[in-house]
Protein backbone atom coordinates (compact mmCIF):
# COMPACT_ATOMS: atom_id res chain seq x y z
CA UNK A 1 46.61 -3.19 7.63
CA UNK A 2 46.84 0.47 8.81
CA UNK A 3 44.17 2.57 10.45
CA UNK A 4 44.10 6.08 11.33
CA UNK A 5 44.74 5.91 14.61
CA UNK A 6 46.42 3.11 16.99
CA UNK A 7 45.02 2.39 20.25
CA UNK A 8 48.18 1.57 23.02
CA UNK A 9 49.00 -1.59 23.87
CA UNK A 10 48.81 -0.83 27.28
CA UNK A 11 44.94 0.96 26.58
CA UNK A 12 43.95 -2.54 24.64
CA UNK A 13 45.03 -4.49 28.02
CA UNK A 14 42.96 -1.95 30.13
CA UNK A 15 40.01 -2.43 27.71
CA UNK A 16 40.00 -5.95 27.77
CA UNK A 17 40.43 -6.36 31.38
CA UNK A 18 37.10 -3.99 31.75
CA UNK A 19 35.47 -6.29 29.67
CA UNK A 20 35.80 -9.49 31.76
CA UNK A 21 35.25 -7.38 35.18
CA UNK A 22 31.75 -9.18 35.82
CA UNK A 23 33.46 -12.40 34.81
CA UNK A 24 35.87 -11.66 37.16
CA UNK A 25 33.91 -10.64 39.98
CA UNK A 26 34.03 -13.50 43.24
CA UNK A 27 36.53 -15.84 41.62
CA UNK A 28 39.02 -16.99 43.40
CA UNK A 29 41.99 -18.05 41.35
CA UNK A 30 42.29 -18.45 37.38
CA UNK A 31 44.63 -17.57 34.75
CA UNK A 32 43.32 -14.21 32.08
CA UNK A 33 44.99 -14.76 28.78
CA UNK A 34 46.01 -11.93 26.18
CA UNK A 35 47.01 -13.07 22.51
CA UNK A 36 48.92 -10.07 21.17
CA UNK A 37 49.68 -10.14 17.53
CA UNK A 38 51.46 -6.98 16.13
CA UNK A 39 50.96 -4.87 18.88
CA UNK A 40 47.43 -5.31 19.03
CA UNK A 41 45.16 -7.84 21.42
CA UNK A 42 43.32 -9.93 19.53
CA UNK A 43 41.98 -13.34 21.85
CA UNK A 44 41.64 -12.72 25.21
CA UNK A 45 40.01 -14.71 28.53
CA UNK A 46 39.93 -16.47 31.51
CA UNK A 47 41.12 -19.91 32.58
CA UNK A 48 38.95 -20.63 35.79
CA UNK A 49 40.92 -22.63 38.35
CA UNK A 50 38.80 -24.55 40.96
CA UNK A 51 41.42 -23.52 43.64
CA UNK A 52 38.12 -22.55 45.98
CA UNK A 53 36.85 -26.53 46.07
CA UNK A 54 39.44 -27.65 48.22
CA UNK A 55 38.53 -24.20 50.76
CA UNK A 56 35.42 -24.80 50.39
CA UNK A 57 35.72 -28.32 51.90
CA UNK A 58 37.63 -27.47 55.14
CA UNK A 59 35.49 -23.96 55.84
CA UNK A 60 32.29 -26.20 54.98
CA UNK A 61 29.69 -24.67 52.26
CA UNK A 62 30.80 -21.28 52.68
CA UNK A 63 32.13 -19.47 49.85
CA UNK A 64 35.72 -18.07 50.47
CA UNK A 65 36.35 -14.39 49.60
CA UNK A 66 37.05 -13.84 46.04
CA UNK A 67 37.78 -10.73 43.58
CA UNK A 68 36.27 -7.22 44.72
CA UNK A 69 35.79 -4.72 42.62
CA UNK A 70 38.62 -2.97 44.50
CA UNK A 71 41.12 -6.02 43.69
CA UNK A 72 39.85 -6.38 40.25
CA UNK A 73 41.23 -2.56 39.78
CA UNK A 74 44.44 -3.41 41.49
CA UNK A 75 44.72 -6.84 39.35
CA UNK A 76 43.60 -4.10 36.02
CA UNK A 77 46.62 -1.57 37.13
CA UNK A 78 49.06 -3.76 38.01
CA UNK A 79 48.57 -5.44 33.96
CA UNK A 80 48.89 -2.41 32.62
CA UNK A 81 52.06 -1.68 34.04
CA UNK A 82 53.31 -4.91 33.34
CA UNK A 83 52.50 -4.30 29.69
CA UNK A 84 53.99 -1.06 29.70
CA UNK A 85 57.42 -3.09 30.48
CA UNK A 86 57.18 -5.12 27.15
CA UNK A 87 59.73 -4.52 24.95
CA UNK A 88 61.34 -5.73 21.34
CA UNK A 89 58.34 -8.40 20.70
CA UNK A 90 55.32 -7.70 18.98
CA UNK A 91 53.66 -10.94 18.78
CA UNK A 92 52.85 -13.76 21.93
CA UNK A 93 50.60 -14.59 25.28
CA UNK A 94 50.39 -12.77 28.15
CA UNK A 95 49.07 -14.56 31.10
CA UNK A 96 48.04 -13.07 34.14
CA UNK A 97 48.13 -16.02 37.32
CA UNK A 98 46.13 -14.28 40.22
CA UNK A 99 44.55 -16.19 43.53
CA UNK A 100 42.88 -14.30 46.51
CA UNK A 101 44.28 -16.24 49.62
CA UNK A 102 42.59 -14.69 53.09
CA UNK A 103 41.48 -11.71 50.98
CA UNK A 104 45.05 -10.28 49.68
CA UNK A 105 45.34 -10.67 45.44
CA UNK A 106 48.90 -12.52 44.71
CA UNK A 107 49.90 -12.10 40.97
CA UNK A 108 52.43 -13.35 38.52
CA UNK A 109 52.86 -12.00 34.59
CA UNK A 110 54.53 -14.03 31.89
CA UNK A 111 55.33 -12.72 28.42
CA UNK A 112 55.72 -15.42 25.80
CA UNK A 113 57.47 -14.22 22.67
CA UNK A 114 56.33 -15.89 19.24
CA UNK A 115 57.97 -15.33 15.83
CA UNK A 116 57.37 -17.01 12.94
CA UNK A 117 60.33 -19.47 11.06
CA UNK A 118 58.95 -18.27 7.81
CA UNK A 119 59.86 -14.65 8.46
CA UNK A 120 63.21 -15.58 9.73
CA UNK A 121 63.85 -17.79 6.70
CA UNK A 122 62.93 -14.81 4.61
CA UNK A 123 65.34 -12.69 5.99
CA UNK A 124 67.86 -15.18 6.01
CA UNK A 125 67.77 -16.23 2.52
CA UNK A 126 67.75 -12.53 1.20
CA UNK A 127 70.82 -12.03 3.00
CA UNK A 128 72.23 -14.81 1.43
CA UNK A 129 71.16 -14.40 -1.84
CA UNK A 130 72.34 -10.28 -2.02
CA UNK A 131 68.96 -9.70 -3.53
CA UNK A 132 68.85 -11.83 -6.15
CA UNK A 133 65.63 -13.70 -7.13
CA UNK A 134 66.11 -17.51 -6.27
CA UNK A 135 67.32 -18.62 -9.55
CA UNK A 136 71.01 -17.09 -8.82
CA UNK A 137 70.43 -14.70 -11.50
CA UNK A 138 71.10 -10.58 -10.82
């Protein structure tokens, strides 16, 4: 499917990521997933992790500091860039591990690749068969 104009890959990250700002607002850990099919983000979310329960026990009731909207732009830049390093795939995950330990963000990106064994079969076969159809014929 084309459309008259493409948005960036690294512009559909930044876009999503604005999206799930209030989401993201006071947690404390979690994992935000991007599905990227042919360049373009299609799924995306978060994966709360309940990292601030055990915290919560030893500082008593009190909830420990979690995402500003200050570290929510630094987590938003820093995916971009990391996007912006993505090269020779067009389809996987992206997911974005962050916790806020004594009010300092720690991150960690991984890119999964996907391809698909029918495409590769296709291409193989072709190559094989000098462009004939399947029956062997020319």
């Amino acid at each position: 499917m084309t459309y008259e104009f493409e948005v960036p890959l690294a512009r559909q990250v930044d876009m999503a990521f604005r999206q799930m700002e209030g989401e993201l607002k006071g947690m404390t850990a979690g994992t935000i997933v991007l599905q990227v099919r042919n360049d373009t983000v299609g799924k995306f979310g978060i994966r709360h992790l309940p990292v601030d329960l055990a915290e919560r026990r030893t500082t008593g009731d009190v909830k420990p500091d979690g995402l500003t909207d200050s570290s929510i732009g630094e987590l938003r830049k820093a995916a971009v860039e990391s996007i912006k390093r993505k090269t020779s795939w067009t389809h996987g995950e992206v997911t974005y591990d962050f916790g806020v330990k004594q009010g300092k963000l720690y991150l960690s990106v991984t890119f999964e690749s996907n391809y698909n064994m029918a495409n590769v079969l296709f291409h193989v076969n072709n190559k094989k068969l000098g462009k004939r159809d399947r029956s062997g014929e020319h």
